[in-house]
Structures are given as C-alpha cells and as structure tokens.
Protein backbone atom coordinates (compact mmCIF):
# COMPACT_ATOMS: atom_id res chain seq x y z
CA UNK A 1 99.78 59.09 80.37
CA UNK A 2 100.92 61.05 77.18
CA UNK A 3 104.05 59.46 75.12
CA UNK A 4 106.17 61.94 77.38
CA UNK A 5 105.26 60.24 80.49
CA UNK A 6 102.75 63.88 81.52
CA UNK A 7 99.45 62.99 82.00
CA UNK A 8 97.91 64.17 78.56
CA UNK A 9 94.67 66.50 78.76
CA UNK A 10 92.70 63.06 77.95
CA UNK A 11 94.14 61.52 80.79
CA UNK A 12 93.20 64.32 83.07
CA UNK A 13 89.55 64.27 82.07
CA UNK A 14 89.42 60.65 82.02
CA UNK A 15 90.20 60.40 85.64
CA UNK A 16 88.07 63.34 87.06
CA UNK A 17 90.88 64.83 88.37
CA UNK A 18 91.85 68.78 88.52
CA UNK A 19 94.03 70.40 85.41
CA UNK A 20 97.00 71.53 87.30
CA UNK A 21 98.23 75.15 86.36
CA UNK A 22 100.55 73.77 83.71
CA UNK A 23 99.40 70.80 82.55
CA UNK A 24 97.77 71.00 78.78
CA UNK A 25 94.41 72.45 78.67
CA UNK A 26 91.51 69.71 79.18
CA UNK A 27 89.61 71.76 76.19
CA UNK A 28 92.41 70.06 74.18
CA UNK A 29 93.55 73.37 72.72
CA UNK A 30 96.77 72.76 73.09
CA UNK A 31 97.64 75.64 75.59
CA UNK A 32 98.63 75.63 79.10
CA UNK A 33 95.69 75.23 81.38
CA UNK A 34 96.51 78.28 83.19
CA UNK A 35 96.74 80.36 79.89
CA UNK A 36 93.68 78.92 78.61
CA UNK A 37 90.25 77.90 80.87
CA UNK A 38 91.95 78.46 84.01
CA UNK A 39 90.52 82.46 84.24
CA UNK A 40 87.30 81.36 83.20
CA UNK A 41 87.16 78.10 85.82
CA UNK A 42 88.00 80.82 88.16
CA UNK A 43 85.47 83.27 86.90
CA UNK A 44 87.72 85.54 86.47
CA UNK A 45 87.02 88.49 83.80
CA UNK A 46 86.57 91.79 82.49
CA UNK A 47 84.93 92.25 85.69
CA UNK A 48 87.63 93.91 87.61
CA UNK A 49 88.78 96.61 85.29
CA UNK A 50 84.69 97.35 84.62
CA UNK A 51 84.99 97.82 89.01
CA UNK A 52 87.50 99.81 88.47
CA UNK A 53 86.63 102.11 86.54
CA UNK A 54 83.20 102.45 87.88
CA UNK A 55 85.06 103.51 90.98
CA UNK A 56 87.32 105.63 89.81
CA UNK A 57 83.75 107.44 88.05
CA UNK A 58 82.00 107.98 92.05
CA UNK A 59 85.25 109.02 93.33
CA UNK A 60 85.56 111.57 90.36
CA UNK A 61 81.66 112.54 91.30
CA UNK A 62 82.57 113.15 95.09
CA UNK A 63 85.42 114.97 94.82
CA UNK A 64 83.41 117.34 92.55
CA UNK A 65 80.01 117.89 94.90
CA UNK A 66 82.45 118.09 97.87
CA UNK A 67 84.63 120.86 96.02
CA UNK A 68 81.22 122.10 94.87
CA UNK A 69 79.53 122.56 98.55
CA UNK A 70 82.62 124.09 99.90
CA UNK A 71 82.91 126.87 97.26
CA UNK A 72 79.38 128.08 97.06
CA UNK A 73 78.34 130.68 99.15
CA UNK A 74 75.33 129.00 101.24
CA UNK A 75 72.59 131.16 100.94
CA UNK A 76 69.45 131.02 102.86
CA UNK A 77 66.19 129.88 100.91
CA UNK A 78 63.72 132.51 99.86
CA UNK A 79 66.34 135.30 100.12
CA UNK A 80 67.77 137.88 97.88
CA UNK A 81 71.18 139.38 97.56
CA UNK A 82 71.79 143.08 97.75
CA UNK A 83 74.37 145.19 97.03
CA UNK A 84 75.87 147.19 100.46
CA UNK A 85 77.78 150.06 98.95
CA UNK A 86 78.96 151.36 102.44
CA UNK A 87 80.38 147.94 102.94
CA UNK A 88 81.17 146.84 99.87
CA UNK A 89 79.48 143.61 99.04
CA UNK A 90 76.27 141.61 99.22
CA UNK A 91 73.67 140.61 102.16
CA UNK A 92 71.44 138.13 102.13
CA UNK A 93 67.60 140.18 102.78
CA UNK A 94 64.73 138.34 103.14
C-alpha cells in the first residue's frame, strides 16, 4: 500500500489484480485509471463517432434516391416523349 494507506499503482500491478475506476493509473502516469488506460483497456475509441457519421452519410444517400425515385416521372425504356397540343402535355410513344 501507498503512504496514504490506497493501494499505489505498484501495488496494483504487483498483485495481478484489476485497476479500479479510480485508483491511480497502473501506467504510473499519475492520472486516474478511468481518465487514463481505462478507454483503451476497454477498446474504446474514435470508433463510435467514425459509426456515426458513416451512418448519418447512407441515411443522407437514402433519403436522396428515395426523394429521387418518387419525383421522376417513370418512363418506359426505349420510348420517346411527345408533345400533345390538344391535351396539353407529353406521351410516352414508342
């Protein structure tokens, strides 16, 4: 034990046992264990904003194709558009 009667990060790694959220950092840096090596014991990261924003991108994509399909006017393949003057707008010929 440490001169404060807390197991010292020495202590801890001496004895195999778990770093406890706030006990001192067995990397002897000084910091709290949980503001230190904890995220990266936990593999914790940069890995959930990068999901994130990866799907926030397809969402962005599918809302524009599915605003896309409904606004086009679906036209058969290997057709033309003509103007109808007596009705006043285009058909689809062959």
């Amino acid at each position: 034990m440490g001169a404060t009667g807390a197991p010292g990060a020495s202590d801890i790694m001496r004895r195999g046992e778990k770093a406890g959220r706030n006990d001192p950092c067995p990397c002897g840096s000084g910091e709290k264990y949980k503001r230190c090596c904890e995220k990266k014991a936990r593999g914790a990261g940069p890995g959930g904003a990068i999901t994130l924003i990866v799907l926030v991108g397809v969402l962005i994509v599918a809302i524009v194709v599915a605003i896309t399909s409904i606004t086009q006017d679906p036209a058969p393949t290997g057709s033309r558009r003509v103007w109808s003057p007596e009705h006043g707008h285009y058909h689809n010929v062959p």
